[in-house]
PDB file of N, CA and C in Angstrom:
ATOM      1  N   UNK A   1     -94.064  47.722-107.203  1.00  0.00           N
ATOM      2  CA  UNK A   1     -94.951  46.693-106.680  1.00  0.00           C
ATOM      3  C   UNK A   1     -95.771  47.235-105.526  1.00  0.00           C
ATOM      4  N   UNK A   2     -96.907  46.465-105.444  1.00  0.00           N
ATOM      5  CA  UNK A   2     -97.831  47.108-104.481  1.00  0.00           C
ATOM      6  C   UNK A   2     -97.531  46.262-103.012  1.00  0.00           C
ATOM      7  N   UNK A   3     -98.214  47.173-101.851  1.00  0.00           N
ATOM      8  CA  UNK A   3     -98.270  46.449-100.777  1.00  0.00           C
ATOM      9  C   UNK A   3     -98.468  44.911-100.854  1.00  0.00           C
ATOM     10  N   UNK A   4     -98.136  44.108-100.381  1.00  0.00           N
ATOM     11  CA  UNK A   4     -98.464  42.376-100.086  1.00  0.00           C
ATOM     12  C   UNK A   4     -99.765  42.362 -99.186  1.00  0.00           C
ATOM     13  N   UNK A   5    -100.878  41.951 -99.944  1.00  0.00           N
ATOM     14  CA  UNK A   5    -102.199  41.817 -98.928  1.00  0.00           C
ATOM     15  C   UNK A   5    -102.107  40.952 -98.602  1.00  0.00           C
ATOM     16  N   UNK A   6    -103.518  40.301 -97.397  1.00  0.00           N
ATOM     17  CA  UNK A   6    -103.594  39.143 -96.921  1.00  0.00           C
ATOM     18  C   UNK A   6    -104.326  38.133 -97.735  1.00  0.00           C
ATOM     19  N   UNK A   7    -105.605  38.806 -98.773  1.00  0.00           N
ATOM     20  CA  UNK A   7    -105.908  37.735 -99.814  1.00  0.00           C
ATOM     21  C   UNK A   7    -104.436  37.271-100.847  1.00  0.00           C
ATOM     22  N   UNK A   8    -103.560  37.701-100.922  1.00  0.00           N
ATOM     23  CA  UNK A   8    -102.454  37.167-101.473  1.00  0.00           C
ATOM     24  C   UNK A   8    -101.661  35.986-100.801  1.00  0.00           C
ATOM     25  N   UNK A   9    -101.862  36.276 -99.321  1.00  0.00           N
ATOM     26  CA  UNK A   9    -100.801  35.422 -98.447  1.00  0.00           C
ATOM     27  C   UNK A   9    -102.112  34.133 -98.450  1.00  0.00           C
ATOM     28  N   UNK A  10    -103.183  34.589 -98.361  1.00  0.00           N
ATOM     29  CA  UNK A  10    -103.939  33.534 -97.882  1.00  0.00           C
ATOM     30  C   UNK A  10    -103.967  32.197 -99.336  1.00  0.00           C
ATOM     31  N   UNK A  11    -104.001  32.599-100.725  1.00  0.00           N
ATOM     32  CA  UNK A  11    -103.880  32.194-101.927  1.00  0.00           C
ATOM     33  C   UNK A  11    -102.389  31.375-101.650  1.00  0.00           C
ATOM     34  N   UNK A  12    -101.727  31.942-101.244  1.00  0.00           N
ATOM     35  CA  UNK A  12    -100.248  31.709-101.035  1.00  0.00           C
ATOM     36  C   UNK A  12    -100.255  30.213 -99.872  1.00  0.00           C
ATOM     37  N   UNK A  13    -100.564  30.358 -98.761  1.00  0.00           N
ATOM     38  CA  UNK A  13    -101.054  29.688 -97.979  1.00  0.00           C
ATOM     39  C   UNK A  13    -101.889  27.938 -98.552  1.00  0.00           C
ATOM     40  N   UNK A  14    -103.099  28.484 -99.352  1.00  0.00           N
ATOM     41  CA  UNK A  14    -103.696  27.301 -99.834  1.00  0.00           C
ATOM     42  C   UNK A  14    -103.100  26.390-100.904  1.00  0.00           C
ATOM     43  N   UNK A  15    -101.892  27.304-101.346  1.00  0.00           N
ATOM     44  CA  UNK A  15    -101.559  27.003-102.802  1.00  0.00           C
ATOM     45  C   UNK A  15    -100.504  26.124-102.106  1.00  0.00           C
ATOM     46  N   UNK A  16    -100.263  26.376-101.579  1.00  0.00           N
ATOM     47  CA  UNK A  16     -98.857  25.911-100.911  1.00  0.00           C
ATOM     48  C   UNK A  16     -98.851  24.486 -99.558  1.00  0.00           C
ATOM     49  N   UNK A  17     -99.791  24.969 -98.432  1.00  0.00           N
ATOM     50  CA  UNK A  17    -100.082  23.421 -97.826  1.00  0.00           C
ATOM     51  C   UNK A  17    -101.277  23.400 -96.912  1.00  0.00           C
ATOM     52  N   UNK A  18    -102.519  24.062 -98.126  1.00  0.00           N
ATOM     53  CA  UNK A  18    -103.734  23.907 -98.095  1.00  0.00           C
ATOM     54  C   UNK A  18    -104.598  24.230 -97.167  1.00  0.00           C
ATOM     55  N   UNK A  19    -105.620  24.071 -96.834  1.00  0.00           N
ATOM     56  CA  UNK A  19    -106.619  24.924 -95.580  1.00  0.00           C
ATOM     57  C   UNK A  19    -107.371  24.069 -94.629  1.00  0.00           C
ATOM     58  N   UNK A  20    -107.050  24.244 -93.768  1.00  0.00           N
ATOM     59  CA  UNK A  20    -108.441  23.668 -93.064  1.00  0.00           C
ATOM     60  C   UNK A  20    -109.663  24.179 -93.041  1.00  0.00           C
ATOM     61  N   UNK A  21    -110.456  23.521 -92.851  1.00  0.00           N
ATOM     62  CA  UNK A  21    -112.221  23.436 -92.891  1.00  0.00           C
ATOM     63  C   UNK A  21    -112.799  24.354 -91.659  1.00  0.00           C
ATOM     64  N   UNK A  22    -113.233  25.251 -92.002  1.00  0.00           N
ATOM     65  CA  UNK A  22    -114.202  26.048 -91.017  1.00  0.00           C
ATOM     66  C   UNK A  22    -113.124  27.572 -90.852  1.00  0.00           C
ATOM     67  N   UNK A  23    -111.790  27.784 -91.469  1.00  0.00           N
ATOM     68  CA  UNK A  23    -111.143  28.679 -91.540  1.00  0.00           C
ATOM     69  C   UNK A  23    -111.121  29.516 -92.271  1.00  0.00           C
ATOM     70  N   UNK A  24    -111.689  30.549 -92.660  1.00  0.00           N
ATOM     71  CA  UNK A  24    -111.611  32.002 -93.561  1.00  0.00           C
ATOM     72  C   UNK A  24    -110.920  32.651 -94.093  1.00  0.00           C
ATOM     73  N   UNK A  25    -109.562  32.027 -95.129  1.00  0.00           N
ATOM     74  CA  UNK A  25    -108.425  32.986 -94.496  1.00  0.00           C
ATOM     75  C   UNK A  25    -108.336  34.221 -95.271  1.00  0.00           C
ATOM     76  N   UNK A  26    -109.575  34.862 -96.032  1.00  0.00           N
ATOM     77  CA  UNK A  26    -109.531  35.864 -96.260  1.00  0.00           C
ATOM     78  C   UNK A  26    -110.220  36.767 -95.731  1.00  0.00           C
ATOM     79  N   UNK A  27    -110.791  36.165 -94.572  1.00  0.00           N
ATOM     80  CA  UNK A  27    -111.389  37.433 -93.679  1.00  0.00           C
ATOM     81  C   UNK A  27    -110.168  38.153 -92.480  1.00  0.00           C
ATOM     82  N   UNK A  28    -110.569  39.247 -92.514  1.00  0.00           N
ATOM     83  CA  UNK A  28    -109.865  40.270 -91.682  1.00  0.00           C
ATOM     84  C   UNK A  28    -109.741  39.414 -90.059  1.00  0.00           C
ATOM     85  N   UNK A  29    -110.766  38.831 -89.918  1.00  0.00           N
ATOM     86  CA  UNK A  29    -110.677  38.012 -88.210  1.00  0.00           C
ATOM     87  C   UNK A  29    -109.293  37.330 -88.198  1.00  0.00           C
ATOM     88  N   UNK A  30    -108.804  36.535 -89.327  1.00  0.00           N
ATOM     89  CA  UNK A  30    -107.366  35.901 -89.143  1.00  0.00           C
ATOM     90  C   UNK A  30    -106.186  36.904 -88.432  1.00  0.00           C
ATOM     91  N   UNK A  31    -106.121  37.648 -88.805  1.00  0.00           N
ATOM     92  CA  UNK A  31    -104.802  38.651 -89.108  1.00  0.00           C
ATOM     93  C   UNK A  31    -104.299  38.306 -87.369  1.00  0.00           C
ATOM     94  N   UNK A  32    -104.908  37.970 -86.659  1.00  0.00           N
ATOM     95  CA  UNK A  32    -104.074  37.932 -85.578  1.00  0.00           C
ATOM     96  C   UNK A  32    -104.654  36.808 -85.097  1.00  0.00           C
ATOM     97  N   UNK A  33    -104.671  35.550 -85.451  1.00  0.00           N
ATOM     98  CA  UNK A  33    -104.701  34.485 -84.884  1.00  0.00           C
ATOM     99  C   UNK A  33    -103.188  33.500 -85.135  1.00  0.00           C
ATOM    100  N   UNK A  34    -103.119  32.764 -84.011  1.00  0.00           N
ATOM    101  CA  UNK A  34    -101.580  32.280 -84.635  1.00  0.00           C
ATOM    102  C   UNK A  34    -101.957  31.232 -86.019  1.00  0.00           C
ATOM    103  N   UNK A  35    -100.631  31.523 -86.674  1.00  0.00           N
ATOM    104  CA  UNK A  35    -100.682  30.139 -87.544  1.00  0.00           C
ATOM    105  C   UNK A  35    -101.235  28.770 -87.232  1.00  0.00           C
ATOM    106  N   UNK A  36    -100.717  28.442 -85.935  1.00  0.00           N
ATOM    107  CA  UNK A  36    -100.850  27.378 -85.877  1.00  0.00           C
ATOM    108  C   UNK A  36    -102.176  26.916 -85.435  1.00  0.00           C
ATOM    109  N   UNK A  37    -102.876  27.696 -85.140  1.00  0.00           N
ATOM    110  CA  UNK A  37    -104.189  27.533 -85.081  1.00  0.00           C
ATOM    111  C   UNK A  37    -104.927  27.467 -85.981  1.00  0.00           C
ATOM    112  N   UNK A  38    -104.886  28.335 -87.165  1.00  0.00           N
ATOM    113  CA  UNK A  38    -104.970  28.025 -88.451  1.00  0.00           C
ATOM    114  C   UNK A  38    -104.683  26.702 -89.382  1.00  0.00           C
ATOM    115  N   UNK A  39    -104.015  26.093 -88.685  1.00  0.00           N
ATOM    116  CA  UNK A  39    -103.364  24.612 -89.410  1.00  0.00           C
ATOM    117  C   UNK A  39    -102.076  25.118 -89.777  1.00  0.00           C
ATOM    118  N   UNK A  40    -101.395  25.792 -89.717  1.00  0.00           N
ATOM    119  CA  UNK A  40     -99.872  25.649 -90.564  1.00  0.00           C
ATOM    120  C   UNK A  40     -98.805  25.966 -89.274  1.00  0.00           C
ATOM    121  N   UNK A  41     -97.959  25.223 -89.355  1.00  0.00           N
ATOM    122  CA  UNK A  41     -96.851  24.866 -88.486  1.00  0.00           C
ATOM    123  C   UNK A  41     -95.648  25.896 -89.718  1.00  0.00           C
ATOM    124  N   UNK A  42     -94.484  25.615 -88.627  1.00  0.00           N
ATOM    125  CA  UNK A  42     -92.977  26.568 -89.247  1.00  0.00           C
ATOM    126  C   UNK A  42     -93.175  26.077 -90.915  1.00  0.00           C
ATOM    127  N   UNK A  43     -92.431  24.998 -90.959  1.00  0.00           N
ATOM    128  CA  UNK A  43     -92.379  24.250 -92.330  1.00  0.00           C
ATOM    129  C   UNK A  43     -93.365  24.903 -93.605  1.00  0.00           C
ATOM    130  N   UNK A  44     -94.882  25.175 -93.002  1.00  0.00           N
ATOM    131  CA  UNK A  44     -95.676  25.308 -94.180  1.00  0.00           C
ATOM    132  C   UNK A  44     -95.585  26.831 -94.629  1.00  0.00           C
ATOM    133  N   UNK A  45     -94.654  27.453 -93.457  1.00  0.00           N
ATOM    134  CA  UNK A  45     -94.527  28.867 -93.266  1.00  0.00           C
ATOM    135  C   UNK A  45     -93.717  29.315 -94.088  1.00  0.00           C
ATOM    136  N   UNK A  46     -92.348  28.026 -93.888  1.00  0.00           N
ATOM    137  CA  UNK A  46     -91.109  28.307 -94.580  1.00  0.00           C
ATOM    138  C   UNK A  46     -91.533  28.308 -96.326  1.00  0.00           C
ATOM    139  N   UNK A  47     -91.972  27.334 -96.892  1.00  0.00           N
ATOM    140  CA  UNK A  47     -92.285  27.064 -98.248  1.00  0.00           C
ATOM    141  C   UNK A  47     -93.301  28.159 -98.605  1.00  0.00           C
ATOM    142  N   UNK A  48     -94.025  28.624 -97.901  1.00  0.00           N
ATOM    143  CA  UNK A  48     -94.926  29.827 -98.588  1.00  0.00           C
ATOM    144  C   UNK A  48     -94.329  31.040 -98.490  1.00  0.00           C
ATOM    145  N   UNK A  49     -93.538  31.579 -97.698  1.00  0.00           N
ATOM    146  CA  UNK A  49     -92.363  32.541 -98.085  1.00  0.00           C
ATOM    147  C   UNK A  49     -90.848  32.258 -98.757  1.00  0.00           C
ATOM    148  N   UNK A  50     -90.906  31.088 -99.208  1.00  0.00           N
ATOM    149  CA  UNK A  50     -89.895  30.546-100.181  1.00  0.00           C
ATOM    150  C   UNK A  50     -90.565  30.801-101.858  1.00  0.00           C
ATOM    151  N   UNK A  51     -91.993  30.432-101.580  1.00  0.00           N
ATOM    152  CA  UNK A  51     -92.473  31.487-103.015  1.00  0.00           C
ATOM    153  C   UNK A  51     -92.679  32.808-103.040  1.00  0.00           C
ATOM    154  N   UNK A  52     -92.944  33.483-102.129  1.00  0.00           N
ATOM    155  CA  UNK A  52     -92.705  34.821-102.056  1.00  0.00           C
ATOM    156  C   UNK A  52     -91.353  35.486-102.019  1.00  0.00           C
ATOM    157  N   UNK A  53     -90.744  34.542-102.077  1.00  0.00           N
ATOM    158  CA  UNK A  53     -89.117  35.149-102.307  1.00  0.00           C
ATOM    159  C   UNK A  53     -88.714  35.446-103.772  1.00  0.00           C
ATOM    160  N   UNK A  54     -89.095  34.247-104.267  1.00  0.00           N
ATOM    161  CA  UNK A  54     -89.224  33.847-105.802  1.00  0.00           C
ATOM    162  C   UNK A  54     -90.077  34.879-106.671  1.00  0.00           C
ATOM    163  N   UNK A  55     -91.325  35.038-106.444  1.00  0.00           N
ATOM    164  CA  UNK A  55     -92.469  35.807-107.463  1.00  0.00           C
ATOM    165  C   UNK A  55     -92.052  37.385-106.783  1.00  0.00           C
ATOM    166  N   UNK A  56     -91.773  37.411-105.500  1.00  0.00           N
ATOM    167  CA  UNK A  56     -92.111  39.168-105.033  1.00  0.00           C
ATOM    168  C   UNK A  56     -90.319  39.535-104.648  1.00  0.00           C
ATOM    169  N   UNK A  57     -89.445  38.927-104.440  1.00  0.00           N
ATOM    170  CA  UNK A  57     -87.951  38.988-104.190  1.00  0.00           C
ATOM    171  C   UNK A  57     -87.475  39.507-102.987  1.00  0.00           C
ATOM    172  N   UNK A  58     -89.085  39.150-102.105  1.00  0.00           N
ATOM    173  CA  UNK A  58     -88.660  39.049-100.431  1.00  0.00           C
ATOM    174  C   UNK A  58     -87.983  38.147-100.008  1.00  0.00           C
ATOM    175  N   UNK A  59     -86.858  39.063 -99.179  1.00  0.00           N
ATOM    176  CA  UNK A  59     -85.931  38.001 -98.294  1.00  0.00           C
ATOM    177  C   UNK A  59     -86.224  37.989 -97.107  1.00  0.00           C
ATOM    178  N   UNK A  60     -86.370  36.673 -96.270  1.00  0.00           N
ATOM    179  CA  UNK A  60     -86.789  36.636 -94.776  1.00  0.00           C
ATOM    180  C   UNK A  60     -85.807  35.627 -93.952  1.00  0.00           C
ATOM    181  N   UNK A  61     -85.491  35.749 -93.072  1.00  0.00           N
ATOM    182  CA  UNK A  61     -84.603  35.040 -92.878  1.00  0.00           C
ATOM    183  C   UNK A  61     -85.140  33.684 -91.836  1.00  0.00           C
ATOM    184  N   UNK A  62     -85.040  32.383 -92.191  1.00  0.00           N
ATOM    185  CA  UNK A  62     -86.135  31.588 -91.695  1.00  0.00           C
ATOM    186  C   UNK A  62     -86.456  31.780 -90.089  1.00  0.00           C
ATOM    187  N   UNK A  63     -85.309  32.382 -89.164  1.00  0.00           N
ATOM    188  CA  UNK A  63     -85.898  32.770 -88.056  1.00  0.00           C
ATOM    189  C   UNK A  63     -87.174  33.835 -87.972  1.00  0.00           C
ATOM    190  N   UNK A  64     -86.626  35.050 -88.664  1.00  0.00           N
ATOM    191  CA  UNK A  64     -87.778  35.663 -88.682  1.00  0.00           C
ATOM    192  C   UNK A  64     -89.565  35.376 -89.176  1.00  0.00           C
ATOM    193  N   UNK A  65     -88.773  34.503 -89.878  1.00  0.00           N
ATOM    194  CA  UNK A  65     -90.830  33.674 -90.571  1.00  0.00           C
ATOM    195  C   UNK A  65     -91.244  32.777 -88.972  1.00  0.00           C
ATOM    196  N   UNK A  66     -90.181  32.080 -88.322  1.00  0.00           N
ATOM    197  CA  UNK A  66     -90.797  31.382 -87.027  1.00  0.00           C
ATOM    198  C   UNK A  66     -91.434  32.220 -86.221  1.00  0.00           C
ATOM    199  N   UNK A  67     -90.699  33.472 -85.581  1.00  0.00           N
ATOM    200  CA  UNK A  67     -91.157  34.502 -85.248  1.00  0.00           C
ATOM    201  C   UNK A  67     -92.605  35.303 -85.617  1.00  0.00           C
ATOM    202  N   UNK A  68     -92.964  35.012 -86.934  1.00  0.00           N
ATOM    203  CA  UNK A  68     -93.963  35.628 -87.483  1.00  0.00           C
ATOM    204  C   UNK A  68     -95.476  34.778 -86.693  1.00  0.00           C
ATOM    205  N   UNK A  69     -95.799  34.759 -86.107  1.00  0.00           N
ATOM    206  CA  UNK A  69     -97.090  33.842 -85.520  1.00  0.00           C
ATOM    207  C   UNK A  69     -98.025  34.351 -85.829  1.00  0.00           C
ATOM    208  N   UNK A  70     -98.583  35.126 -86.659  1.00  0.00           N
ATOM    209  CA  UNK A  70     -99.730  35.348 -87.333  1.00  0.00           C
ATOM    210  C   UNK A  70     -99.772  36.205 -88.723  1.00  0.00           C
ATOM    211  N   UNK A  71    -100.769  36.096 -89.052  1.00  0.00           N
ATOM    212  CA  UNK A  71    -100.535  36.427 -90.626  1.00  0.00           C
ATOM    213  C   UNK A  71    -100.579  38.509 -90.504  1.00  0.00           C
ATOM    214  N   UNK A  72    -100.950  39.115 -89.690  1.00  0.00           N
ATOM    215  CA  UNK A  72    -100.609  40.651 -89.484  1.00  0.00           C
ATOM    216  C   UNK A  72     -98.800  40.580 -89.177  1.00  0.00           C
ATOM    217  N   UNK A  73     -97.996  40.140 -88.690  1.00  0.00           N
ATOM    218  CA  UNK A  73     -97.102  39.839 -88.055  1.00  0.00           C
ATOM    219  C   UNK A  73     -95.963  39.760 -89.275  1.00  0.00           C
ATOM    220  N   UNK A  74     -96.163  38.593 -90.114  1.00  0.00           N
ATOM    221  CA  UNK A  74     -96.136  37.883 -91.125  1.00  0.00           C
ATOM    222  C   UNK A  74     -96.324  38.769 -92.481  1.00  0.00           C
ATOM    223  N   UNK A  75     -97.450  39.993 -92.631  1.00  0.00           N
ATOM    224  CA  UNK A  75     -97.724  41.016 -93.726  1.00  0.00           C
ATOM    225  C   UNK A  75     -96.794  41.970 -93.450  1.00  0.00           C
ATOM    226  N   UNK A  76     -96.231  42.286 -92.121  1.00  0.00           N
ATOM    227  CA  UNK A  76     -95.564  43.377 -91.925  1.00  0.00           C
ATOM    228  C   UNK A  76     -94.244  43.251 -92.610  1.00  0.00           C
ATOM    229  N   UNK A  77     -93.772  41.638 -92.078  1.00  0.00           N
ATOM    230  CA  UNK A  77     -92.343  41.422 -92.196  1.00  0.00           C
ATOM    231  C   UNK A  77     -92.073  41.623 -93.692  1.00  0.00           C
ATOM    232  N   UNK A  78     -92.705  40.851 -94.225  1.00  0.00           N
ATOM    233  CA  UNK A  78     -92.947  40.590 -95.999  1.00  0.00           C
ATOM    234  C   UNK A  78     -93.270  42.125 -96.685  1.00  0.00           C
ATOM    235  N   UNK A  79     -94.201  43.454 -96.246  1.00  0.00           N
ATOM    236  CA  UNK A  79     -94.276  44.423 -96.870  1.00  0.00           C
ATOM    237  C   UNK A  79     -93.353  45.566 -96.423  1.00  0.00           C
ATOM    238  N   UNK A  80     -92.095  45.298 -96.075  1.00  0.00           N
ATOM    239  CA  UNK A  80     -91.244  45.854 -94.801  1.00  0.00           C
ATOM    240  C   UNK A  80     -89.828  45.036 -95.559  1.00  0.00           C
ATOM    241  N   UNK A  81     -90.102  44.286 -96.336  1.00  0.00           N
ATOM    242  CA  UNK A  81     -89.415  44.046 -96.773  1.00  0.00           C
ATOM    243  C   UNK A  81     -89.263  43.686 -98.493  1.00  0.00           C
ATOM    244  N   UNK A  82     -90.452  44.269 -99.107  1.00  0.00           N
ATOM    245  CA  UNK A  82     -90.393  44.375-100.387  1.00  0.00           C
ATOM    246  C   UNK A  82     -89.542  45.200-101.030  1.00  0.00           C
ATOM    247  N   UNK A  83     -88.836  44.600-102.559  1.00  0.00           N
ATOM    248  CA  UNK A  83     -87.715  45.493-102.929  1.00  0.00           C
ATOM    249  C   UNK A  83     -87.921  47.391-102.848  1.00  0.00           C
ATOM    250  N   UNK A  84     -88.701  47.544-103.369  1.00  0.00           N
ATOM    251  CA  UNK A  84     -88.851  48.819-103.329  1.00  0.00           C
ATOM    252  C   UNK A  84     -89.137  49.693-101.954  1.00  0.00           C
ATOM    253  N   UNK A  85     -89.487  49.064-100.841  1.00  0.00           N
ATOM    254  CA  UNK A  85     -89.297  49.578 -99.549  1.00  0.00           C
ATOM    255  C   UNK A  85     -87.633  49.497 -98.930  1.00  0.00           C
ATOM    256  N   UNK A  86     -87.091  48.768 -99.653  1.00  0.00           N
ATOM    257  CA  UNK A  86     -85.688  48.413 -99.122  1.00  0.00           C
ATOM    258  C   UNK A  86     -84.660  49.969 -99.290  1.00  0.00           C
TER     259      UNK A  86
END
């Protein structure tokens, strides 16, 4: 499997508990803005790496996704922790 990009997380993101208006989330400017500025709180964090557990067989442990406050933060944990890096 390949690296986990951010157009993946961001797909992941909308698919999961949707976008706010005037936010990009496939431009490179996100990667270090917090989530929550973005619109997504812990919860929307937890369920979009609850499908990435499922489709890619990353394990995160829900502290570490709270911890994650932005989506660079958040790519590391998740490609740092894909099976084949394990």
């Amino acid at each position: 499997m390949s690296e986990y990009t951010l157009p993946e997380l961001a797909d992941k993101l909308r698919e999961c508990a949707g976008e706010s208006e005037g936010i990009d989330l496939d431009s490179d400017a996100v990667l270090d803005v917090p989530f929550i500025d973005l619109g997504y709180d812990s919860l929307a964090l937890l369920q979009v790496t609850g499908v990435i557990k499922r489709e890619r067989g990353v394990e995160l442990s829900d502290d570490a996704v709270v911890e994650a406050e932005t989506p660079r933060l958040l790519l590391k944990m998740i490609n740092a922790s894909l099976p084949e890096a394990a």
